[in-house]
Protein backbone atom coordinates (compact mmCIF):
# COMPACT_ATOMS: atom_id res chain seq x y z
CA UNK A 1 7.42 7.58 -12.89
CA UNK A 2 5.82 4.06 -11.85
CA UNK A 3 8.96 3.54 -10.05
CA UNK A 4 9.32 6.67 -8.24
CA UNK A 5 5.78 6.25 -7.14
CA UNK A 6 5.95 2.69 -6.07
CA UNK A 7 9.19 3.79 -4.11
CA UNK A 8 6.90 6.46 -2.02
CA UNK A 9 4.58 3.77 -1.50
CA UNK A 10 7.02 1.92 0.32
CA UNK A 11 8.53 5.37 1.99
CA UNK A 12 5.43 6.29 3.22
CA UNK A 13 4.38 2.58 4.54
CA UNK A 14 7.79 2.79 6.24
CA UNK A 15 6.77 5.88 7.95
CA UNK A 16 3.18 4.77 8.65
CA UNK A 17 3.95 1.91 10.18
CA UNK A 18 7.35 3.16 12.08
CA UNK A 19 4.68 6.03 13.65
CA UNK A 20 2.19 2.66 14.64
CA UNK A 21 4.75 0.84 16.24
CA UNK A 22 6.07 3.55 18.73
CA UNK A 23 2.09 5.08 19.52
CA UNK A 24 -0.35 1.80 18.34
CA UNK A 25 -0.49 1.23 22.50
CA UNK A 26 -1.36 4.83 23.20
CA UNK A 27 -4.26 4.46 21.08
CA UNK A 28 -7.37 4.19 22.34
CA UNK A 29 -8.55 0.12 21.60
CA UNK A 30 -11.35 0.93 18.81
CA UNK A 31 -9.49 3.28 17.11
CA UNK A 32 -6.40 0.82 16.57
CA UNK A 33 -8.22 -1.82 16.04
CA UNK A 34 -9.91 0.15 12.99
CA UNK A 35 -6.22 1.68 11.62
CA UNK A 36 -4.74 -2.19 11.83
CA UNK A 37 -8.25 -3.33 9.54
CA UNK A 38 -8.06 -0.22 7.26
CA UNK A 39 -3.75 -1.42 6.97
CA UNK A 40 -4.60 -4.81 6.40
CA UNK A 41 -7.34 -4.02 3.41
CA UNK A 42 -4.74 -2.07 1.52
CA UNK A 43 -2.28 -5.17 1.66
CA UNK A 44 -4.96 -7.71 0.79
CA UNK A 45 -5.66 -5.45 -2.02
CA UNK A 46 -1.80 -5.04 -2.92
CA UNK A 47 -2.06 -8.83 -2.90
CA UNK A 48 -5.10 -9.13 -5.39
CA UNK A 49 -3.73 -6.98 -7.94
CA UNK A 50 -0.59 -9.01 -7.69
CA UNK A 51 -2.44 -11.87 -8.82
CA UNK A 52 -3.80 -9.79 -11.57
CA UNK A 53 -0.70 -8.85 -12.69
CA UNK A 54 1.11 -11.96 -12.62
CA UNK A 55 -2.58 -13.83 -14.47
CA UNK A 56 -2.86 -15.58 -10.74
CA UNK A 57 -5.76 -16.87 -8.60
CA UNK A 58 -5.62 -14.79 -5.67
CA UNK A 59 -7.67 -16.98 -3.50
CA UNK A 60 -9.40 -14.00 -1.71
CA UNK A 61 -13.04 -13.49 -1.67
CA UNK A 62 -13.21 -10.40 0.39
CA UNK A 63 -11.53 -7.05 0.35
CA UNK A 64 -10.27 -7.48 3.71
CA UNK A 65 -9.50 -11.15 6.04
CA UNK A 66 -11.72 -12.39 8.85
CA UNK A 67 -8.89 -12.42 10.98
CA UNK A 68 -6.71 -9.19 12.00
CA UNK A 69 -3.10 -9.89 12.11
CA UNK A 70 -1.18 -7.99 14.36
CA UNK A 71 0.82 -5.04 13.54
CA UNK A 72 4.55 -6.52 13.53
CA UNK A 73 3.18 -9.39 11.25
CA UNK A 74 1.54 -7.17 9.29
CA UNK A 75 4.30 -4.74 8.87
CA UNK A 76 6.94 -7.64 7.50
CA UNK A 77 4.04 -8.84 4.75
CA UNK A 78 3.90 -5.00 3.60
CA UNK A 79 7.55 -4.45 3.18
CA UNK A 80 7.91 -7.98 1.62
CA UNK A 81 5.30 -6.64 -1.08
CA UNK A 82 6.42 -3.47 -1.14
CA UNK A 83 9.50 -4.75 -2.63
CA UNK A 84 7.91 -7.04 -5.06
CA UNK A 85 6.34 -4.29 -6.08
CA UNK A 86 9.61 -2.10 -6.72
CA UNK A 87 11.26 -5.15 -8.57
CA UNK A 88 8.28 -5.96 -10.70
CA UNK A 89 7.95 -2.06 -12.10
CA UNK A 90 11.85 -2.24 -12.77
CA UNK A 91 11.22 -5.14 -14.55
CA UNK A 92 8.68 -3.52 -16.94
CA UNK A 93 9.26 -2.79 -20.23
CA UNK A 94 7.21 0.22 -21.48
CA UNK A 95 5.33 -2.05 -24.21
CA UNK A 96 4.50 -4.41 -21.05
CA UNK A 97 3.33 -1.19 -18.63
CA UNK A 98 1.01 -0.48 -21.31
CA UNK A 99 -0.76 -3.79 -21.97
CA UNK A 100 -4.52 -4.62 -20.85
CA UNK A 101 -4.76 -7.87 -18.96
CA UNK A 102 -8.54 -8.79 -18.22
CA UNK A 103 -9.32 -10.13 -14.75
CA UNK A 104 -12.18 -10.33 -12.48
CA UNK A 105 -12.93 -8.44 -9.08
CA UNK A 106 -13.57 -9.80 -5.93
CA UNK A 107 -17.35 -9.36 -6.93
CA UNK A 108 -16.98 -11.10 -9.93
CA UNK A 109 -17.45 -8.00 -11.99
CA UNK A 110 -15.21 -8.31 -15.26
CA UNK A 111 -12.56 -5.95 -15.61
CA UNK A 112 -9.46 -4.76 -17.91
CA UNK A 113 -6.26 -1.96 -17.14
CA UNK A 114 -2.99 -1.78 -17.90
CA UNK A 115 -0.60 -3.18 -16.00
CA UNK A 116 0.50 0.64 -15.64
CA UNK A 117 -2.72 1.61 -14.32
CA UNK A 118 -3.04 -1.69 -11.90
CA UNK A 119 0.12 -0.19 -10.01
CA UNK A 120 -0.70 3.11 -10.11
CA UNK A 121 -4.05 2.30 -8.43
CA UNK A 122 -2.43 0.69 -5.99
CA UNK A 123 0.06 3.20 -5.10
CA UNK A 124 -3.03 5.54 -4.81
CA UNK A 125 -5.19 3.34 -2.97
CA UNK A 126 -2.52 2.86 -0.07
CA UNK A 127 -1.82 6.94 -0.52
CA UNK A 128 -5.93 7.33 0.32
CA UNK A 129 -6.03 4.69 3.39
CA UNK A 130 -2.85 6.00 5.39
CA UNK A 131 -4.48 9.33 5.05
CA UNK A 132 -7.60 7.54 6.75
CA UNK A 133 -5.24 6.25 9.68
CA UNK A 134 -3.39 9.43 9.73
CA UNK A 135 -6.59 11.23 10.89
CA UNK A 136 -7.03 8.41 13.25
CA UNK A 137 -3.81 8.96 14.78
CA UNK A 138 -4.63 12.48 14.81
CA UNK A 139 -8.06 12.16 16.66
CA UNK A 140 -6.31 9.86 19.05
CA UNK A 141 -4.06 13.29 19.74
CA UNK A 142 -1.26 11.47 18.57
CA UNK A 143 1.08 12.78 15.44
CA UNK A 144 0.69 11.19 12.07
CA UNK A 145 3.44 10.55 9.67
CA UNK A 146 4.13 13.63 7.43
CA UNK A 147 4.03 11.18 4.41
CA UNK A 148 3.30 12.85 1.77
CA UNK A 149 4.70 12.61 -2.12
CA UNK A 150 6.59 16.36 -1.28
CA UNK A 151 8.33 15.41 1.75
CA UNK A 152 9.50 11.73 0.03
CA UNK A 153 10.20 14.17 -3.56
CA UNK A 154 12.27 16.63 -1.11
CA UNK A 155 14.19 13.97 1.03
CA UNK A 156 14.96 12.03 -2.38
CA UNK A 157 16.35 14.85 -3.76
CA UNK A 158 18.72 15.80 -0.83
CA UNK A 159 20.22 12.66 -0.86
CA UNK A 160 21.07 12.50 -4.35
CA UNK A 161 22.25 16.49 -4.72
CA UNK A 162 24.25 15.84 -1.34
C-alpha cells in the first residue's frame, strides 16, 4: 500500500505542477505567489522527514525557506524526491516499515513514528496542500488538476487490464 500511495503522490505532483506550468502566468500575482509558498512547504517538509528517515540532520529550521524558488526549479527538486521516495518504500522490508525511529521537529519537540507512518504522513500532507492550491487555481477561475486517489486508482488500473 505505501507504494501505491507514494506512487499517487508523485501522479498527482505531476499533475499539479503540469496544471501550474501551463496557467501559473494567468494567475493573478498574490495568489501564485501563495500556491508556489504552500508547494515549496510540502517539499521542505518531504525533505525533513527524509532526514528522519535516513537518522539525518536536515539543516532546516523552518517549515518553509526565506527564499521562493521558482516553479521550474521547484518542480525538478519534487520529482527528484518523489522518486527517492518510490525507491526508498520499495526498499522496505515490512519489519523496517514498522520500526519507531525517534527524532526531533523543527520546534524541537521530541517525537517517534514508524517509518510507515513518516511516509504515509507525507503522502497525506502533500494530498492536503495541493487541495489548498487547487482551490486557488479555482478562485483564480482557472481549472485544477482532478488529482485525486480515484482518478490515479482508475487510470492505474486501465493500464494494467489493457
Amino acid at each position: 500500500m505505501l507504494n501505491t500511495l507514494l506512487s499517487y503522490k508523485r501522479w498527482a505532483n505531476t499533475e499539479m505542477f503540469d496544471s501550474l506550468l501551463k496557467v501559473h502566468a494567468s494567475a493573478a500575482a498574490e495568489p501564485a505567489h501563495t500556491m508556489l509558498r504552500l508547494l515549496n512547504h510540502v517539499y521542505v517538509v518531504d525533505r525533513i522527514f527524509q532526514a528522519h528517515l535516513l537518522g539525518q540532520p536536515h539543516g532546516y529550521t523552518a517549515l518553509n525557506t526565506e527564499q521562493t524558488p521558482d516553479l521550474r526549479g521547484l518542480w525538478q527538486a519534487v520529482q527528484q524526491l518523489d522518486n527517492w521516495y518510490l525507491d526508498y518504500a520499495a526498499s522496505l522490508t515490512s519489519q523496517d516499515a514498522q520500526e519507531r525511529l525517534n527524532f526531533n521537529y523543527v520546534d524541537g519537540k521530541a517525537a517517534c513514528m514508524s517509518r510507515a507512518e513518516m511516509l504515509l504522513h507525507v503522502v497525506n500532507h502533500g494530498s492536503y496542500h495541493r487541495g489548498a492550491v487547487g482551490e486557488l487555481l479555482h478562485q483564480c477561475g482557472l481549472p485544477p488538476p482532478h488529482d485525486v486517489l480515484t482518478v490515479f486508482l482508475h487510470k492505474q488500473a486501465a493500464t494494467t487490464t489493457g
